[in-house]
PDB file of N, CA and C in Angstrom:
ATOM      1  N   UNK A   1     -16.944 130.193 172.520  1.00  0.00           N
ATOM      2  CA  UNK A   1     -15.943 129.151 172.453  1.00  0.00           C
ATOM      3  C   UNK A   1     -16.470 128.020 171.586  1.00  0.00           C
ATOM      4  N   UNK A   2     -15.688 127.322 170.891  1.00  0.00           N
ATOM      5  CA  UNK A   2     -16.061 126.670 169.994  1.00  0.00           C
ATOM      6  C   UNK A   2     -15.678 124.980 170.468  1.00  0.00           C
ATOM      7  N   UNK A   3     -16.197 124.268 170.219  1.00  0.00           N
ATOM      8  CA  UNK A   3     -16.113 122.837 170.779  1.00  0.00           C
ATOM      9  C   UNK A   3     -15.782 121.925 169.879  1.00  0.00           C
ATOM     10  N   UNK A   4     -14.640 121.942 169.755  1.00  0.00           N
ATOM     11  CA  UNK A   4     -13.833 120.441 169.096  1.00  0.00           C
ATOM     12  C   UNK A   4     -14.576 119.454 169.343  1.00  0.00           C
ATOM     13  N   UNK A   5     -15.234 118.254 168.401  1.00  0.00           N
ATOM     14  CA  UNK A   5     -14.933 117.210 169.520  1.00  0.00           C
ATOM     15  C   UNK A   5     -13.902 115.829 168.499  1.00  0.00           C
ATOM     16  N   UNK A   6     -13.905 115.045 169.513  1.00  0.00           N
ATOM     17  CA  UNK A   6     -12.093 114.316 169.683  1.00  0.00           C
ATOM     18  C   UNK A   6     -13.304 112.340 169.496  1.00  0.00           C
ATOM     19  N   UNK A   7     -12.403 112.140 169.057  1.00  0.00           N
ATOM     20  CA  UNK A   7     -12.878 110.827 168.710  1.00  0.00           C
ATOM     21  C   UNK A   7     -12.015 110.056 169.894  1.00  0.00           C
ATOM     22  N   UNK A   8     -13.454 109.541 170.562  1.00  0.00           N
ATOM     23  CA  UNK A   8     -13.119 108.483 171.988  1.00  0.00           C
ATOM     24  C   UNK A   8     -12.132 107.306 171.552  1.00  0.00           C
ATOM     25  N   UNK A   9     -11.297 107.218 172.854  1.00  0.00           N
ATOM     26  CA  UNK A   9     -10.200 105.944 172.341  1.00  0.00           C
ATOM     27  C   UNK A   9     -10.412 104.733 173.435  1.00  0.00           C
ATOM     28  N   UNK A  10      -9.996 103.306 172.825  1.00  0.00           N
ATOM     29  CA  UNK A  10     -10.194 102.246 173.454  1.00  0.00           C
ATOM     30  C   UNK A  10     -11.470 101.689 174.502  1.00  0.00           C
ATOM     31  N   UNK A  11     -11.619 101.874 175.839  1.00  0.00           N
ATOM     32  CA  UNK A  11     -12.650 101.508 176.465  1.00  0.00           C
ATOM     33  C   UNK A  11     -13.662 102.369 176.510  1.00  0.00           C
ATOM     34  N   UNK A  12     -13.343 103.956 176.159  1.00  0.00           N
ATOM     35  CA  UNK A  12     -14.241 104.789 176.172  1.00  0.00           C
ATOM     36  C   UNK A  12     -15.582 105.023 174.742  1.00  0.00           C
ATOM     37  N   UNK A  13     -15.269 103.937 174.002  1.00  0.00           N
ATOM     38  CA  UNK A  13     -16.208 103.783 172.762  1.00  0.00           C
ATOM     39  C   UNK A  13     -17.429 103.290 173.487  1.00  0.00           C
ATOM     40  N   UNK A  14     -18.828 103.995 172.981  1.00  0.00           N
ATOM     41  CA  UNK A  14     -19.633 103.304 173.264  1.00  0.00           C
ATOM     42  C   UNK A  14     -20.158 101.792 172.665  1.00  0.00           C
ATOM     43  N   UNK A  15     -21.044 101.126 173.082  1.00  0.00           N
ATOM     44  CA  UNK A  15     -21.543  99.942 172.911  1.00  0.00           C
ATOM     45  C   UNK A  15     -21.805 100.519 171.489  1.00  0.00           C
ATOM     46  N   UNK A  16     -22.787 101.574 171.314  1.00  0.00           N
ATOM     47  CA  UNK A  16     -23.255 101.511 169.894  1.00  0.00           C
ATOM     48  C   UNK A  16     -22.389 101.615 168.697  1.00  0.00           C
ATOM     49  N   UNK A  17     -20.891 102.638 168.962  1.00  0.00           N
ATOM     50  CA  UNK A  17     -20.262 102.647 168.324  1.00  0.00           C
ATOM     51  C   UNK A  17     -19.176 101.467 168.268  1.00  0.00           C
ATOM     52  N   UNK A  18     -19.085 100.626 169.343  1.00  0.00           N
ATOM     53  CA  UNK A  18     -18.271  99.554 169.102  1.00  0.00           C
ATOM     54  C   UNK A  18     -19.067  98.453 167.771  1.00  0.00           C
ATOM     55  N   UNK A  19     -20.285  98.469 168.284  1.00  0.00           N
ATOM     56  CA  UNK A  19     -21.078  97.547 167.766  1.00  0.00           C
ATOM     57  C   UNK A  19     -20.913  98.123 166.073  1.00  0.00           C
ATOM     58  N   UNK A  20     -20.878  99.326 165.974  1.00  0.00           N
ATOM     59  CA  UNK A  20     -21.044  99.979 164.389  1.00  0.00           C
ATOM     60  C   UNK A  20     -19.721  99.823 163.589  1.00  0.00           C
ATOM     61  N   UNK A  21     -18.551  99.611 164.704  1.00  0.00           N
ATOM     62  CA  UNK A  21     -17.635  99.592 164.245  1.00  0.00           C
ATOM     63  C   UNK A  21     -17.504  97.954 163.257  1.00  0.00           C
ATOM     64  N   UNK A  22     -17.911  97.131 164.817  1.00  0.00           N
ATOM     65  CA  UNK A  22     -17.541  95.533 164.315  1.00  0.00           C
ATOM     66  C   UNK A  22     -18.860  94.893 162.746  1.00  0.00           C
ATOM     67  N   UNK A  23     -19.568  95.661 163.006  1.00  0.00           N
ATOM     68  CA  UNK A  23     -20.737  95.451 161.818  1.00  0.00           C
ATOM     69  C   UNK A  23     -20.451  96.136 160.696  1.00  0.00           C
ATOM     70  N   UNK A  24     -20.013  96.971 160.392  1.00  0.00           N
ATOM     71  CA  UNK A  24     -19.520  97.785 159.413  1.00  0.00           C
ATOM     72  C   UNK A  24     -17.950  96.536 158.853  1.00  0.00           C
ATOM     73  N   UNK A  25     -17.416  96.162 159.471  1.00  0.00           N
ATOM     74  CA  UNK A  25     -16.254  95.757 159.385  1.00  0.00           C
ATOM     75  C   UNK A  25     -16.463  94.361 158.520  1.00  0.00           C
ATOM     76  N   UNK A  26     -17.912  93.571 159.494  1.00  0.00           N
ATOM     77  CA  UNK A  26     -18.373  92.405 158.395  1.00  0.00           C
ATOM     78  C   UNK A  26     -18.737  92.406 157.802  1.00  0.00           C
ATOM     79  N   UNK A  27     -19.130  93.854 157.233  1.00  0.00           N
ATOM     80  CA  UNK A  27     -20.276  94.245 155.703  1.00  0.00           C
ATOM     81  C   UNK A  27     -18.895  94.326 155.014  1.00  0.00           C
ATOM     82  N   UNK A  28     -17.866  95.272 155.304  1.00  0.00           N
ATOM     83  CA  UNK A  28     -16.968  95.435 154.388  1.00  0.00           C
ATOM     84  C   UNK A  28     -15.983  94.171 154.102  1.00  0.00           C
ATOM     85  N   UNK A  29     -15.908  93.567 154.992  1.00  0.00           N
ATOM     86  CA  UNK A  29     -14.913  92.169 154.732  1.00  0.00           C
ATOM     87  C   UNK A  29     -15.700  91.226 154.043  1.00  0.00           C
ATOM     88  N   UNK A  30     -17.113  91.484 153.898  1.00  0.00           N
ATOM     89  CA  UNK A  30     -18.221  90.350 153.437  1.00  0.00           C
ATOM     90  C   UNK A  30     -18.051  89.317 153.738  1.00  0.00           C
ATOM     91  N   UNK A  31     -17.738  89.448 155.506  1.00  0.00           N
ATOM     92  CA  UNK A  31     -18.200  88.576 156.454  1.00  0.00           C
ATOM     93  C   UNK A  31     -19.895  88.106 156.410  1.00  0.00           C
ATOM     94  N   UNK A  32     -20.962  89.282 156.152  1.00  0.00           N
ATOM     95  CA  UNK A  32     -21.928  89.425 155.708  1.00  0.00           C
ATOM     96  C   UNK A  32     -22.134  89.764 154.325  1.00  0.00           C
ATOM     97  N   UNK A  33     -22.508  88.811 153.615  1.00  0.00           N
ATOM     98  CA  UNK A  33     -22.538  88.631 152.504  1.00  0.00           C
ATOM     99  C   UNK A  33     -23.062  89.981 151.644  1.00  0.00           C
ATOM    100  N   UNK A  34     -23.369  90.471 150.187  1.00  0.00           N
ATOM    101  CA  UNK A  34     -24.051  90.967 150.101  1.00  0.00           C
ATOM    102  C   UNK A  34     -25.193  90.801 149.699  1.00  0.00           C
ATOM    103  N   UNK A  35     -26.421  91.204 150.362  1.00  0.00           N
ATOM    104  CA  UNK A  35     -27.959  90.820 150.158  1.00  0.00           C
ATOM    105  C   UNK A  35     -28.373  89.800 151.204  1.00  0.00           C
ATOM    106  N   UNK A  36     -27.068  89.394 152.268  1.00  0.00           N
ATOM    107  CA  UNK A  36     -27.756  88.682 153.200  1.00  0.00           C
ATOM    108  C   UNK A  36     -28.762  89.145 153.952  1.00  0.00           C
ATOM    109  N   UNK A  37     -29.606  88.638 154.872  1.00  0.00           N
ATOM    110  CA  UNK A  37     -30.470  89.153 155.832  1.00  0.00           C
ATOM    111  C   UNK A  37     -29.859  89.909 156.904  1.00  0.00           C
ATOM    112  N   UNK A  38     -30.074  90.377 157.539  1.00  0.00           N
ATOM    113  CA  UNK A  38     -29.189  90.859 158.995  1.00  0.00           C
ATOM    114  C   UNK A  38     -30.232  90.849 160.387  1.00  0.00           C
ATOM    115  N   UNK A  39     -29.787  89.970 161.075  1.00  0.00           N
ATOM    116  CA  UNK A  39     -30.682  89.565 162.310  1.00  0.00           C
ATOM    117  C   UNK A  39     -30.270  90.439 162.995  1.00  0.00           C
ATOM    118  N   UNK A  40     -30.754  91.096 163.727  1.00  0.00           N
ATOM    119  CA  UNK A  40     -30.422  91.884 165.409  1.00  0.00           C
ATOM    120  C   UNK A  40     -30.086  90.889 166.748  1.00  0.00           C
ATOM    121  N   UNK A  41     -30.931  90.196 166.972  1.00  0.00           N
ATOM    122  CA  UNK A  41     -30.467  89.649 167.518  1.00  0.00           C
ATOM    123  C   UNK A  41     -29.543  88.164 167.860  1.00  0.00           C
ATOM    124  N   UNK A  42     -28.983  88.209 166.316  1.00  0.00           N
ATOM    125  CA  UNK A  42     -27.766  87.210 166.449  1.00  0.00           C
ATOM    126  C   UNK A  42     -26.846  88.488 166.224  1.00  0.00           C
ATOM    127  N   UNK A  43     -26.678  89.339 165.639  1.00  0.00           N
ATOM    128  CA  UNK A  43     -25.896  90.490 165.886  1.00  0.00           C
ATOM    129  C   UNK A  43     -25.399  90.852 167.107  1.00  0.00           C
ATOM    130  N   UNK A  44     -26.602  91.134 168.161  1.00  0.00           N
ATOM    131  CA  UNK A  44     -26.354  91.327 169.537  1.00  0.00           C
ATOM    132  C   UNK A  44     -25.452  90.247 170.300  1.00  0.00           C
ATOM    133  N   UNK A  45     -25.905  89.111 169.959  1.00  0.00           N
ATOM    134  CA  UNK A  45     -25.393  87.876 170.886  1.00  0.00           C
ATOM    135  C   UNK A  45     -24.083  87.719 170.375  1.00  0.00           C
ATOM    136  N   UNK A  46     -23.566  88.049 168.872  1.00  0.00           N
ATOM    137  CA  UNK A  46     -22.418  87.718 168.958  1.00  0.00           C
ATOM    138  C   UNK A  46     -21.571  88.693 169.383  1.00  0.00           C
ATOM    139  N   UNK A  47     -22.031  89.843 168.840  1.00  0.00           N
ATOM    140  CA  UNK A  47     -21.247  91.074 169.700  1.00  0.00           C
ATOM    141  C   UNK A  47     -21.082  91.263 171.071  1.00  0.00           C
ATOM    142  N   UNK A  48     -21.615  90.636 171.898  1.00  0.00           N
ATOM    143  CA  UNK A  48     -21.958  90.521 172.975  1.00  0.00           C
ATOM    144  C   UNK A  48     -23.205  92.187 173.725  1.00  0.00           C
ATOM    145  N   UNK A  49     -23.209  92.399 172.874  1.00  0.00           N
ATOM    146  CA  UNK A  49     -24.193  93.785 173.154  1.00  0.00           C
ATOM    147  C   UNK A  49     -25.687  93.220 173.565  1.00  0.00           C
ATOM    148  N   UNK A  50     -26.485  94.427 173.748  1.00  0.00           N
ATOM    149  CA  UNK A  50     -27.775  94.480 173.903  1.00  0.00           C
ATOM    150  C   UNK A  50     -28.296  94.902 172.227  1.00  0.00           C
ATOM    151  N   UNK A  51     -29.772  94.868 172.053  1.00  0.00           N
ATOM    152  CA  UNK A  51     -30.401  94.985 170.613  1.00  0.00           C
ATOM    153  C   UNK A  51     -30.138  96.465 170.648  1.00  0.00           C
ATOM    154  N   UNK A  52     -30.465  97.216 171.740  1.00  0.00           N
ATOM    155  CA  UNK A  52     -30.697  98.797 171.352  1.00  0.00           C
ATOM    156  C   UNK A  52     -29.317  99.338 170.548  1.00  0.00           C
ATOM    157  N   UNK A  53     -28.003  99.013 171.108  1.00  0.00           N
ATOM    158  CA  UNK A  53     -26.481  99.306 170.893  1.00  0.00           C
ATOM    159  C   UNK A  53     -26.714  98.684 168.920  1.00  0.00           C
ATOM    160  N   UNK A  54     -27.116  98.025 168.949  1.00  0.00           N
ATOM    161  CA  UNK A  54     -27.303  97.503 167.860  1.00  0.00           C
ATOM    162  C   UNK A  54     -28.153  98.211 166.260  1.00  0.00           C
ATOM    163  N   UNK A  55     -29.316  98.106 167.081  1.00  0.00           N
ATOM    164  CA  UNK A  55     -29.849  98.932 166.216  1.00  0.00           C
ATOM    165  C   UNK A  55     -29.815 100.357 165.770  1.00  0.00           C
ATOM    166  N   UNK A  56     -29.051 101.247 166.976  1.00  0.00           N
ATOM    167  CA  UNK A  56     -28.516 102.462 166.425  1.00  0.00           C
ATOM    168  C   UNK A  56     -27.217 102.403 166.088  1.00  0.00           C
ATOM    169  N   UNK A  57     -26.155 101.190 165.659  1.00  0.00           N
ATOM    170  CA  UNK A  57     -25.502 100.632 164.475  1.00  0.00           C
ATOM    171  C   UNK A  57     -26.142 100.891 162.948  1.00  0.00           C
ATOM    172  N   UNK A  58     -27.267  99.800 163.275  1.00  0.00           N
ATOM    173  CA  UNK A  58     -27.904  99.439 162.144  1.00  0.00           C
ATOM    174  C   UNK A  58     -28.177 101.084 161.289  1.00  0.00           C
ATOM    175  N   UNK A  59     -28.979 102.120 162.430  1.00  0.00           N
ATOM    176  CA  UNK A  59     -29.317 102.920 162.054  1.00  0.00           C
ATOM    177  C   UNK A  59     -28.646 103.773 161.026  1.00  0.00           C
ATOM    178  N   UNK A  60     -27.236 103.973 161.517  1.00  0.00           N
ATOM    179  CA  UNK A  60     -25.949 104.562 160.903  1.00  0.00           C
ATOM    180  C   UNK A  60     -25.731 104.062 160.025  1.00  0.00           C
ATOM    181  N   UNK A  61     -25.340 102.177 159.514  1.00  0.00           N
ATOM    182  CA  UNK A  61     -25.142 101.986 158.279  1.00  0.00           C
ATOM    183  C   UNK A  61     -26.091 101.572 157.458  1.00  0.00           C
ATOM    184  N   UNK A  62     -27.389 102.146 157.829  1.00  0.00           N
ATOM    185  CA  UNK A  62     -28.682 102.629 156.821  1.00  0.00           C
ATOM    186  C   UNK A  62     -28.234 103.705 156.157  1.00  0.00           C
ATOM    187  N   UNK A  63     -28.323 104.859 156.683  1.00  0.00           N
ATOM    188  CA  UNK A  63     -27.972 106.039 156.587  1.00  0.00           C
ATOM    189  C   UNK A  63     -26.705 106.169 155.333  1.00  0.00           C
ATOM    190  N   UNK A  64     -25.318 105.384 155.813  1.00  0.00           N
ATOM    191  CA  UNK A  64     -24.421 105.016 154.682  1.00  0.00           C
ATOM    192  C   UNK A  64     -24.508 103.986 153.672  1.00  0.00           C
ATOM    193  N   UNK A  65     -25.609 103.470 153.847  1.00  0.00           N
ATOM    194  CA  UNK A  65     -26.640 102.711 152.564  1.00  0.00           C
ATOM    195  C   UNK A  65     -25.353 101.397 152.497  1.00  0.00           C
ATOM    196  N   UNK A  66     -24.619 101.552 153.526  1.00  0.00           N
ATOM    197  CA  UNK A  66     -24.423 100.085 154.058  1.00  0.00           C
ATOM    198  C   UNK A  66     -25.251  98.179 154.358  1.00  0.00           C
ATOM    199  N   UNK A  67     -26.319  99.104 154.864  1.00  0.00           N
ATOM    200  CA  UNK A  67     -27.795  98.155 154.600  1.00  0.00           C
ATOM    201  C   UNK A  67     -28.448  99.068 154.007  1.00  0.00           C
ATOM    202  N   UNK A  68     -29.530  97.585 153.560  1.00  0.00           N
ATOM    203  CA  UNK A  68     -30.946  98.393 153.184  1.00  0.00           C
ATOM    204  C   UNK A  68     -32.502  97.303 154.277  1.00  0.00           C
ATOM    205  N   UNK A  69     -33.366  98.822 154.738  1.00  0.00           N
ATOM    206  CA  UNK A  69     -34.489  98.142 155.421  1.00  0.00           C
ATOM    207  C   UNK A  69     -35.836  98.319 154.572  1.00  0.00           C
ATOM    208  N   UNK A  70     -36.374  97.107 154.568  1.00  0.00           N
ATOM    209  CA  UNK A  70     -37.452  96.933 153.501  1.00  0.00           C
ATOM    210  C   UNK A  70     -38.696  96.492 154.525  1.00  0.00           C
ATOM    211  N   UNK A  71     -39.651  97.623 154.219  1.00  0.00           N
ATOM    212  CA  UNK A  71     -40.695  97.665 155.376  1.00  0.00           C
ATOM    213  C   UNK A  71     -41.979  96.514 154.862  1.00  0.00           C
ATOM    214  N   UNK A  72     -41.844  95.655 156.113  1.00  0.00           N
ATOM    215  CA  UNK A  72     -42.580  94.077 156.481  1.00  0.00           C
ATOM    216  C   UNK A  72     -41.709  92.957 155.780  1.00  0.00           C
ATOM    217  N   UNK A  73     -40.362  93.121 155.492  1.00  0.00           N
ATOM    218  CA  UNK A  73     -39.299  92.119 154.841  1.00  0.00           C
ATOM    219  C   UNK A  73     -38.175  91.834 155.458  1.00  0.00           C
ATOM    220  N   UNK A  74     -37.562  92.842 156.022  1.00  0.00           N
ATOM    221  CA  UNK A  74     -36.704  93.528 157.150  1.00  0.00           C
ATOM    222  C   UNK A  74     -35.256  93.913 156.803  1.00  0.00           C
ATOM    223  N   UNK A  75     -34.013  93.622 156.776  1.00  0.00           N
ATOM    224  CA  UNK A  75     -32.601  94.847 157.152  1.00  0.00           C
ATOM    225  C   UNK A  75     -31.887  93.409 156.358  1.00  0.00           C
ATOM    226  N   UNK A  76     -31.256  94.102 155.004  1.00  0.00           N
ATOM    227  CA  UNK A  76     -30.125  92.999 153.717  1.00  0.00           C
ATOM    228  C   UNK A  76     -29.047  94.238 154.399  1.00  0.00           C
ATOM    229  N   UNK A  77     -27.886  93.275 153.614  1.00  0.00           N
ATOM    230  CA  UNK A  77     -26.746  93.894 153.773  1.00  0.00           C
ATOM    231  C   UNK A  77     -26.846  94.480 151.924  1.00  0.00           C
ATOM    232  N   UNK A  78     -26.343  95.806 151.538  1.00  0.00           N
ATOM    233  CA  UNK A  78     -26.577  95.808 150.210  1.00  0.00           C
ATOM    234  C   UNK A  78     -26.084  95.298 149.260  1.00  0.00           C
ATOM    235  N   UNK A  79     -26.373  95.319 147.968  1.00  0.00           N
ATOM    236  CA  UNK A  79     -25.797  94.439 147.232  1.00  0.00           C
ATOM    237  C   UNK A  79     -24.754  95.342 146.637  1.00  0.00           C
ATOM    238  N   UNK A  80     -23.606  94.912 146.216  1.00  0.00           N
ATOM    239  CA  UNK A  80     -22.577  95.104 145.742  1.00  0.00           C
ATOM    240  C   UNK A  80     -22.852  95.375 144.555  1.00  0.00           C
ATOM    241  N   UNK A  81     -22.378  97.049 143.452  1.00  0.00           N
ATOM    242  CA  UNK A  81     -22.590  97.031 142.654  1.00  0.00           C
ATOM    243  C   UNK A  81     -20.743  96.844 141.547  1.00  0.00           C
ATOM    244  N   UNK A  82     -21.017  96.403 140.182  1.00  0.00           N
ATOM    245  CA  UNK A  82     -19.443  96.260 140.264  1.00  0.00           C
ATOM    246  C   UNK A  82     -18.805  97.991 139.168  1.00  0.00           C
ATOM    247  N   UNK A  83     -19.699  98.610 139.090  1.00  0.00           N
ATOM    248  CA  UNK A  83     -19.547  99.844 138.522  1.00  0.00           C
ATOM    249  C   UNK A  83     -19.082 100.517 140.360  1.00  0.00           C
ATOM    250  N   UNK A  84     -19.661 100.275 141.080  1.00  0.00           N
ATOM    251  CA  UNK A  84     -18.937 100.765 142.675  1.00  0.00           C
ATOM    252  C   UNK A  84     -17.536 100.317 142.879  1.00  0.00           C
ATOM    253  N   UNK A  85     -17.637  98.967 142.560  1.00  0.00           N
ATOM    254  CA  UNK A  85     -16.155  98.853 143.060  1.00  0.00           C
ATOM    255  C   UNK A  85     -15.171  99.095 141.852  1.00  0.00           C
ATOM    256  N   UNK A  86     -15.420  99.142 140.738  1.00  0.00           N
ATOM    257  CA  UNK A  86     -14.570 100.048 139.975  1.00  0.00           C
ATOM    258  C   UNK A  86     -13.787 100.904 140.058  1.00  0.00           C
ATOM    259  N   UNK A  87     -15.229 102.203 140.495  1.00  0.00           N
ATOM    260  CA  UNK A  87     -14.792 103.453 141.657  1.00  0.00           C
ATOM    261  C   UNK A  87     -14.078 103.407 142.211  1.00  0.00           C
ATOM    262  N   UNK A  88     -14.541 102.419 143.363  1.00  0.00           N
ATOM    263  CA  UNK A  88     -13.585 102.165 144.573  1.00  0.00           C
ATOM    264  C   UNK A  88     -12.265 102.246 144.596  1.00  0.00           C
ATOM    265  N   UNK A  89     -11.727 101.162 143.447  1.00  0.00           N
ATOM    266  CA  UNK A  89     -10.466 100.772 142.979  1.00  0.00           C
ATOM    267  C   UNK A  89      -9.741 102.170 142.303  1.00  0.00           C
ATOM    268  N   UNK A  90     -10.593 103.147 141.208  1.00  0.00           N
ATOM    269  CA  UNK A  90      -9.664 103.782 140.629  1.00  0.00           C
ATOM    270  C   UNK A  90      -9.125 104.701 142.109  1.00  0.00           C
ATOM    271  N   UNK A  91     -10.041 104.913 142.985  1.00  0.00           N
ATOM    272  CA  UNK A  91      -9.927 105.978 143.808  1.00  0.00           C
ATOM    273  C   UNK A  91      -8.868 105.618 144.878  1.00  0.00           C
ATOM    274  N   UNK A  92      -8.483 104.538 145.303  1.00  0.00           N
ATOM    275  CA  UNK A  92      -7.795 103.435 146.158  1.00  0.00           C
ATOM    276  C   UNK A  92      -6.489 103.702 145.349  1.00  0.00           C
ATOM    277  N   UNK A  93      -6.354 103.402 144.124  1.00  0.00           N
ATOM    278  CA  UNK A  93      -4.936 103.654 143.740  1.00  0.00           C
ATOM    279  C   UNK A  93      -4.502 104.827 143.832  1.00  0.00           C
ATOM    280  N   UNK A  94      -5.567 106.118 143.822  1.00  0.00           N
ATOM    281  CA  UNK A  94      -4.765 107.401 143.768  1.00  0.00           C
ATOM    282  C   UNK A  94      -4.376 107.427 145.313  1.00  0.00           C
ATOM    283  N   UNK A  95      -5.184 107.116 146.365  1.00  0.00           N
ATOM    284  CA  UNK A  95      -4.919 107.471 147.673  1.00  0.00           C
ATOM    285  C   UNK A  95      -4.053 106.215 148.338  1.00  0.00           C
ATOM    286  N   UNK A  96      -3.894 105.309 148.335  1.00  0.00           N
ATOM    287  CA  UNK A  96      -2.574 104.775 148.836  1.00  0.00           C
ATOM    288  C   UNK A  96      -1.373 105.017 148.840  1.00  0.00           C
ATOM    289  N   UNK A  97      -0.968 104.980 147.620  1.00  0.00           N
ATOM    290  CA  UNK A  97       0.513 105.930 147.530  1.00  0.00           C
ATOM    291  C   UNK A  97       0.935 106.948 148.625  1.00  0.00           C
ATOM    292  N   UNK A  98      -0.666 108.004 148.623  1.00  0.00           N
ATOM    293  CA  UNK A  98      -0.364 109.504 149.605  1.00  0.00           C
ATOM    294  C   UNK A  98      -0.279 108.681 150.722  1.00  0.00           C
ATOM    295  N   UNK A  99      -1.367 107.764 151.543  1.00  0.00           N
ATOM    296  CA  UNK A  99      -1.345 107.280 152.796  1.00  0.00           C
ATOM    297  C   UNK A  99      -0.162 106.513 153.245  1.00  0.00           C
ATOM    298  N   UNK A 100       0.259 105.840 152.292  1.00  0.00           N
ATOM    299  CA  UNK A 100       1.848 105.465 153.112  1.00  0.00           C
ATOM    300  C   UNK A 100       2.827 106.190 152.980  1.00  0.00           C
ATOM    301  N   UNK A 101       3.055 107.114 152.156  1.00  0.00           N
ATOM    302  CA  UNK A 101       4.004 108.267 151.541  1.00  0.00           C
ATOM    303  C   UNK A 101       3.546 109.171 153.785  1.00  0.00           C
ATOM    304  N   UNK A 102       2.616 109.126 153.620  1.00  0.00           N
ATOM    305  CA  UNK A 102       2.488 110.006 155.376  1.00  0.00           C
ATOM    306  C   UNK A 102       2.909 109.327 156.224  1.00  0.00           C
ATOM    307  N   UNK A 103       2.549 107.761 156.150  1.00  0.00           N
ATOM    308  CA  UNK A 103       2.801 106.845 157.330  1.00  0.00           C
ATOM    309  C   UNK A 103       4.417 106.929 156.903  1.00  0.00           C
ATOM    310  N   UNK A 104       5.501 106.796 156.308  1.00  0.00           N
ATOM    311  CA  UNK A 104       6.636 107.222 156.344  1.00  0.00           C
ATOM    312  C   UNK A 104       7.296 108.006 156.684  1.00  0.00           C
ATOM    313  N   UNK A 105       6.529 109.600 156.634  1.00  0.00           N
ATOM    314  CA  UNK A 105       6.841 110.127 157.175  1.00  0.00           C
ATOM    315  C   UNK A 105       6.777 110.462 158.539  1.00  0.00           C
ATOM    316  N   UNK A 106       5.560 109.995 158.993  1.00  0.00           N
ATOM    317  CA  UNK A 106       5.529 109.737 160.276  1.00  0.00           C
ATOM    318  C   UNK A 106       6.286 109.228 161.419  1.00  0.00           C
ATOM    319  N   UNK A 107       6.432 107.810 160.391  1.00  0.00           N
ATOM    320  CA  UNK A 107       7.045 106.694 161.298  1.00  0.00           C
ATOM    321  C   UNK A 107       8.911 107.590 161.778  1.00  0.00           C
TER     322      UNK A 107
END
């Protein structure tokens, strides 16, 4: 038997993934600047989390090179390149169109 698995809804998110969610959200809104520092524990306190929920956040948007950790310097948010958001943009115009063209049909 093969095991789906289903992406948890509302209270059932964990701390770490809530926390990855709301940190990811200020990297992308550049709520957190890019190349700022990133504290853990003003992270924690404002999220209201613990450091651990946090740092296996952090861990994940290492991994998506969301941050970068620089060993004895510590965890930037990365810097924005503008050949990326170029990308970003040509790729954004092809896929919006489709994404509300579905949400229409949906609705």
């Amino acid at each position: 038997m093969q095991h789906v698995a289903t992406e948890p809804r509302g209270e059932e998110l964990s701390l770490a993934e809530r926390a990855y969610r709301a940190i990811r959200d200020r990297l992308v809104m550049l709520e957190i600047r890019p190349g700022a520092p990133i504290n853990e524990d003003q992270l924690a306190q404002s999220l209201g989390v613990g450091r651990t929920p946090v740092r296996e956040a952090l861990k994940r948007l290492q991994y998506e090179r969301l941050i970068t950790t620089y060993p004895r310097r510590g965890t930037f948010a990365t810097d924005v390149n503008i050949t990326d958001l170029a990308h970003i943009s040509e790729v954004r115009q092809q896929l919006e169109p489709l994404a509300a063209a579905q949400a229409a049909r949906r609705a």
